[in-house]
Protein backbone atom coordinates (compact mmCIF):
# COMPACT_ATOMS: atom_id res chain seq x y z
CA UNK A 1 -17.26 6.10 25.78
CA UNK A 2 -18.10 8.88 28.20
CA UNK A 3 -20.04 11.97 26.71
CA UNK A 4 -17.43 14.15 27.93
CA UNK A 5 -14.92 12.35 25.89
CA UNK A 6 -16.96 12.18 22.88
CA UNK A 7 -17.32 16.09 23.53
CA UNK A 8 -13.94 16.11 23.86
CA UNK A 9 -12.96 14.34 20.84
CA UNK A 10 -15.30 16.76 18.68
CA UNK A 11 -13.58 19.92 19.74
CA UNK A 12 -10.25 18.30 18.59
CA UNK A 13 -11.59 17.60 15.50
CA UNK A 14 -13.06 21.24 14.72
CA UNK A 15 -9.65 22.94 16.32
CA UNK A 16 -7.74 20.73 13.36
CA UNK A 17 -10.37 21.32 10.90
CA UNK A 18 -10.49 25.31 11.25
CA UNK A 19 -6.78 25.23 10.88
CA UNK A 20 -6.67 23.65 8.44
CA UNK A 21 -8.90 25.70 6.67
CA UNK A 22 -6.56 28.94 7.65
CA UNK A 23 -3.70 26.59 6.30
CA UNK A 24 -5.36 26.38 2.99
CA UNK A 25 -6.58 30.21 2.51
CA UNK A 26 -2.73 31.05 3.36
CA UNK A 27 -1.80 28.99 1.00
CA UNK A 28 -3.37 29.94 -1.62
CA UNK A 29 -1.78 33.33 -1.13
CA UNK A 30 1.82 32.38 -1.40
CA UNK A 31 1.71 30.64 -5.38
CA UNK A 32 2.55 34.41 -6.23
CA UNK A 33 4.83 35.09 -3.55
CA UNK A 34 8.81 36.06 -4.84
CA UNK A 35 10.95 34.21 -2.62
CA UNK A 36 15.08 34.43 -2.14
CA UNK A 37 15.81 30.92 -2.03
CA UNK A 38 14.28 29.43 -5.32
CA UNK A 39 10.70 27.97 -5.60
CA UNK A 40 8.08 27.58 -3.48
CA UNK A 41 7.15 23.44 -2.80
CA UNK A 42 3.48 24.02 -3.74
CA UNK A 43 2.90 20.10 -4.67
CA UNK A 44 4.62 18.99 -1.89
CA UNK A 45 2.92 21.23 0.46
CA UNK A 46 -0.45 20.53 -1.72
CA UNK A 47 0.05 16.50 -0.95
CA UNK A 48 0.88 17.79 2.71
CA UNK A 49 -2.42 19.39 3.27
CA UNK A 50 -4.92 16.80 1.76
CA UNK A 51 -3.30 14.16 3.79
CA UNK A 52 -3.82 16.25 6.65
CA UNK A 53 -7.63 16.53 5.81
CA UNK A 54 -7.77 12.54 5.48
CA UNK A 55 -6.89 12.17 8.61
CA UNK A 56 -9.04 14.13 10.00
CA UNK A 57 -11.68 12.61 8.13
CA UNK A 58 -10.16 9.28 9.57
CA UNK A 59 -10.44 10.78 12.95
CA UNK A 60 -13.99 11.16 12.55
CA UNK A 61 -14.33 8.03 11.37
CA UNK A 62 -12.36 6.93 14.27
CA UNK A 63 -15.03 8.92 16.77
CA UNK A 64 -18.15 7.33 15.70
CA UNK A 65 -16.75 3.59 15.53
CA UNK A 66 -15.50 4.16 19.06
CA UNK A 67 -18.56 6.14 20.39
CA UNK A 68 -20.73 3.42 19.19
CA UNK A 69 -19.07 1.19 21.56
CA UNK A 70 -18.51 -2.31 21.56
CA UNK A 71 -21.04 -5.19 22.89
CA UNK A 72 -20.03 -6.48 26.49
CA UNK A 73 -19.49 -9.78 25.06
CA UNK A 74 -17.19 -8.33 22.51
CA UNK A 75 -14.81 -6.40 24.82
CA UNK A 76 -14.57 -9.97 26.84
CA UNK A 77 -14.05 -11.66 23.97
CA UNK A 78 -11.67 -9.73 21.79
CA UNK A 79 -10.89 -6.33 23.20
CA UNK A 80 -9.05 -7.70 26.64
CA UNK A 81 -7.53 -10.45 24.31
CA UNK A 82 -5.27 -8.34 22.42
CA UNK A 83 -4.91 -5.40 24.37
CA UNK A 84 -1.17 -5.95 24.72
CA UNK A 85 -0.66 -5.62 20.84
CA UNK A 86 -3.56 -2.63 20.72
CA UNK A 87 -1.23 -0.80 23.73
CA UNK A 88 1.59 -1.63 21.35
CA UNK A 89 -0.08 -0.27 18.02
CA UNK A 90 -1.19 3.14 20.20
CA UNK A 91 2.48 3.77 21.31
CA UNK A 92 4.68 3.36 18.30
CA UNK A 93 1.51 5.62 16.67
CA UNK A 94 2.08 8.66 19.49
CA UNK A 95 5.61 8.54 19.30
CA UNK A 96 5.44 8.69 15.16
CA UNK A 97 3.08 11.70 15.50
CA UNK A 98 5.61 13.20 18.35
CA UNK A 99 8.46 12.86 15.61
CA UNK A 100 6.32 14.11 12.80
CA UNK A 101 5.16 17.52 14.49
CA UNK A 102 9.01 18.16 15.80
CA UNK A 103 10.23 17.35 11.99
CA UNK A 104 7.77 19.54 11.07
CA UNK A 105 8.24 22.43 13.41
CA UNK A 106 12.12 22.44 13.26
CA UNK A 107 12.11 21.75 9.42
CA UNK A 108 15.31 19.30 10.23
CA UNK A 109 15.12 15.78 8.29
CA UNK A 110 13.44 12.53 9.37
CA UNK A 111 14.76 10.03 11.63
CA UNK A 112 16.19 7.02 9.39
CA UNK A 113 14.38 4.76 12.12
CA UNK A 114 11.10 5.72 12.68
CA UNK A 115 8.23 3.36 15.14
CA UNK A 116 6.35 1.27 12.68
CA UNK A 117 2.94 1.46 14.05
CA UNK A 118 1.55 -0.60 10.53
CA UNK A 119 3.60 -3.85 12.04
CA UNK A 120 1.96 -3.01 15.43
CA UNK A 121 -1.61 -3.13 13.82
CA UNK A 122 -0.87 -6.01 11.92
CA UNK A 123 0.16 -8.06 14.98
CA UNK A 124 -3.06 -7.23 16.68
CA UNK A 125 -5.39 -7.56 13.98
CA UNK A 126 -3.72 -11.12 12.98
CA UNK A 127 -4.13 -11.99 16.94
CA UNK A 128 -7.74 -10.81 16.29
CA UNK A 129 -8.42 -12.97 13.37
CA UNK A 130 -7.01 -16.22 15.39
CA UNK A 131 -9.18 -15.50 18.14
CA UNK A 132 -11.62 -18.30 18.64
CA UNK A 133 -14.77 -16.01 18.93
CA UNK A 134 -13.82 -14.14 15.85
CA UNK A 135 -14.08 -17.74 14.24
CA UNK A 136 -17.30 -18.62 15.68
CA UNK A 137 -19.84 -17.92 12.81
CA UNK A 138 -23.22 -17.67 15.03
CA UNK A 139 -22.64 -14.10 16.07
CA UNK A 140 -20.68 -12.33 13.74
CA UNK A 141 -22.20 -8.72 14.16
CA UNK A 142 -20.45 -8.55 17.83
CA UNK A 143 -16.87 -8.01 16.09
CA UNK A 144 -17.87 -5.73 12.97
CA UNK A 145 -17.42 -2.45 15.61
CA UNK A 146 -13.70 -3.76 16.46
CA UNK A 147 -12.95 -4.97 12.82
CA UNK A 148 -14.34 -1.59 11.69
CA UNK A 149 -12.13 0.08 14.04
CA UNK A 150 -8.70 -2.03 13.45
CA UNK A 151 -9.53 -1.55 9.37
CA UNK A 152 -10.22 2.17 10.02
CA UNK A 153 -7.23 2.79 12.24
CA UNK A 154 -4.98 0.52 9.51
CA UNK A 155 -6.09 3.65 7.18
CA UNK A 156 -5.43 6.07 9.36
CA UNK A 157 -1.92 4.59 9.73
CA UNK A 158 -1.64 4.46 5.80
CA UNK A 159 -2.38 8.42 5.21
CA UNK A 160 0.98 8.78 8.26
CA UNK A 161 2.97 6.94 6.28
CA UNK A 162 2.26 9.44 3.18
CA UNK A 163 3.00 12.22 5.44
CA UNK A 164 5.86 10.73 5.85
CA UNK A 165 7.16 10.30 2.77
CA UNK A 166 6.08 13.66 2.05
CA UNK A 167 8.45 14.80 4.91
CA UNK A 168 10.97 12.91 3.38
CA UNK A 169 10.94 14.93 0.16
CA UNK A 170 10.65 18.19 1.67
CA UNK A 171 13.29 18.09 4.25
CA UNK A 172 15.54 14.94 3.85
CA UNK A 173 16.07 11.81 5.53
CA UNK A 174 18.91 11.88 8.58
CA UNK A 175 21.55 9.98 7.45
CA UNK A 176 23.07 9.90 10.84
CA UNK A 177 23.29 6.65 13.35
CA UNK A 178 24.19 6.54 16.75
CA UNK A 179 25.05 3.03 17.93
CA UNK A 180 24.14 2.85 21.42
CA UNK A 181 26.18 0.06 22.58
């Protein structure tokens, strides 16, 4: 990985981290706020914002298993493999976070049918652990980098999935279906 994109990658990560600290100095502010409508969600919000600050903890994860970078021999091996299910994983993941921040933004409920990156990652990381150099026992340090990175993106996945269900309480799920026949 290029230094520019490590650089990158870094700036992302403090951007999300110092809003999320303004997130959590506002909210502190608003468990004595009156409001119209009934109660504030504190707990659900609460859940909202330490699942936010896994991620990003994941993210960082994320940035040093992928800076690191993976022996030649591995990307031959493994990487090209099962890039197909990896491309896979990485869509249904973008489009999840696409729908998240909308459902967010708008406050309208989740989709019933959402991408299911977790299926996506479990496809590639099954292909990985068929994979006849993964198997081979004499160099087994080659794949900890890509294990390490399938493992830590699987947990990444997991704290999404929280969110939401988190979403899910706060705004509702959409009960509507369009059959597109």
């Amino acid at each position: 990985m290029s230094a520019e994109v490590v650089e990158a990658w870094k700036n992302i990560e403090y951007r999300v981290s110092t809003r999320q600290l303004y997130h959590e100095s506002l909210f502190q502010l608003v468990k004595g706020e009156p409001r119209m409508k009934g109660e504030f969600p504190y707990a659900s919000y609460r859940k909202m914002l330490d699942i936010m600050q896994r991620i990003v903890d994941r993210l960082q994860t994320l940035r040093t298993v992928v800076s690191s970078g993976f022996p030649a021999q591995s990307t031959c091996n493994i990487v090209m493999r099962i890039q197909n299910e990896r491309n896979e994983m990485v869509k249904s993941t973008l489009i999840l976070i696409h729908m998240l921040v909308a459902c967010i933004q708008s406050k309208n409920p989740i989709p019933r049918y959402l991408p299911d990156p977790l299926k996506d990652r479990d496809s590639a990381l099954g292909k990985f652990r068929l994979l006849t150099a993964v198997q081979d026992s004499h160099r087994p340090l080659d794949h900890i980098n890509y294990y390490t990175y399938v493992a830590t993106t699987g947990d990444f996945l997991l704290e999404l999935q929280s969110l939401v269900e988190v979403l899910k309480d706060l705004f509702g799920e959409d009960q509507q279906y369009f059959d597109l026949v």
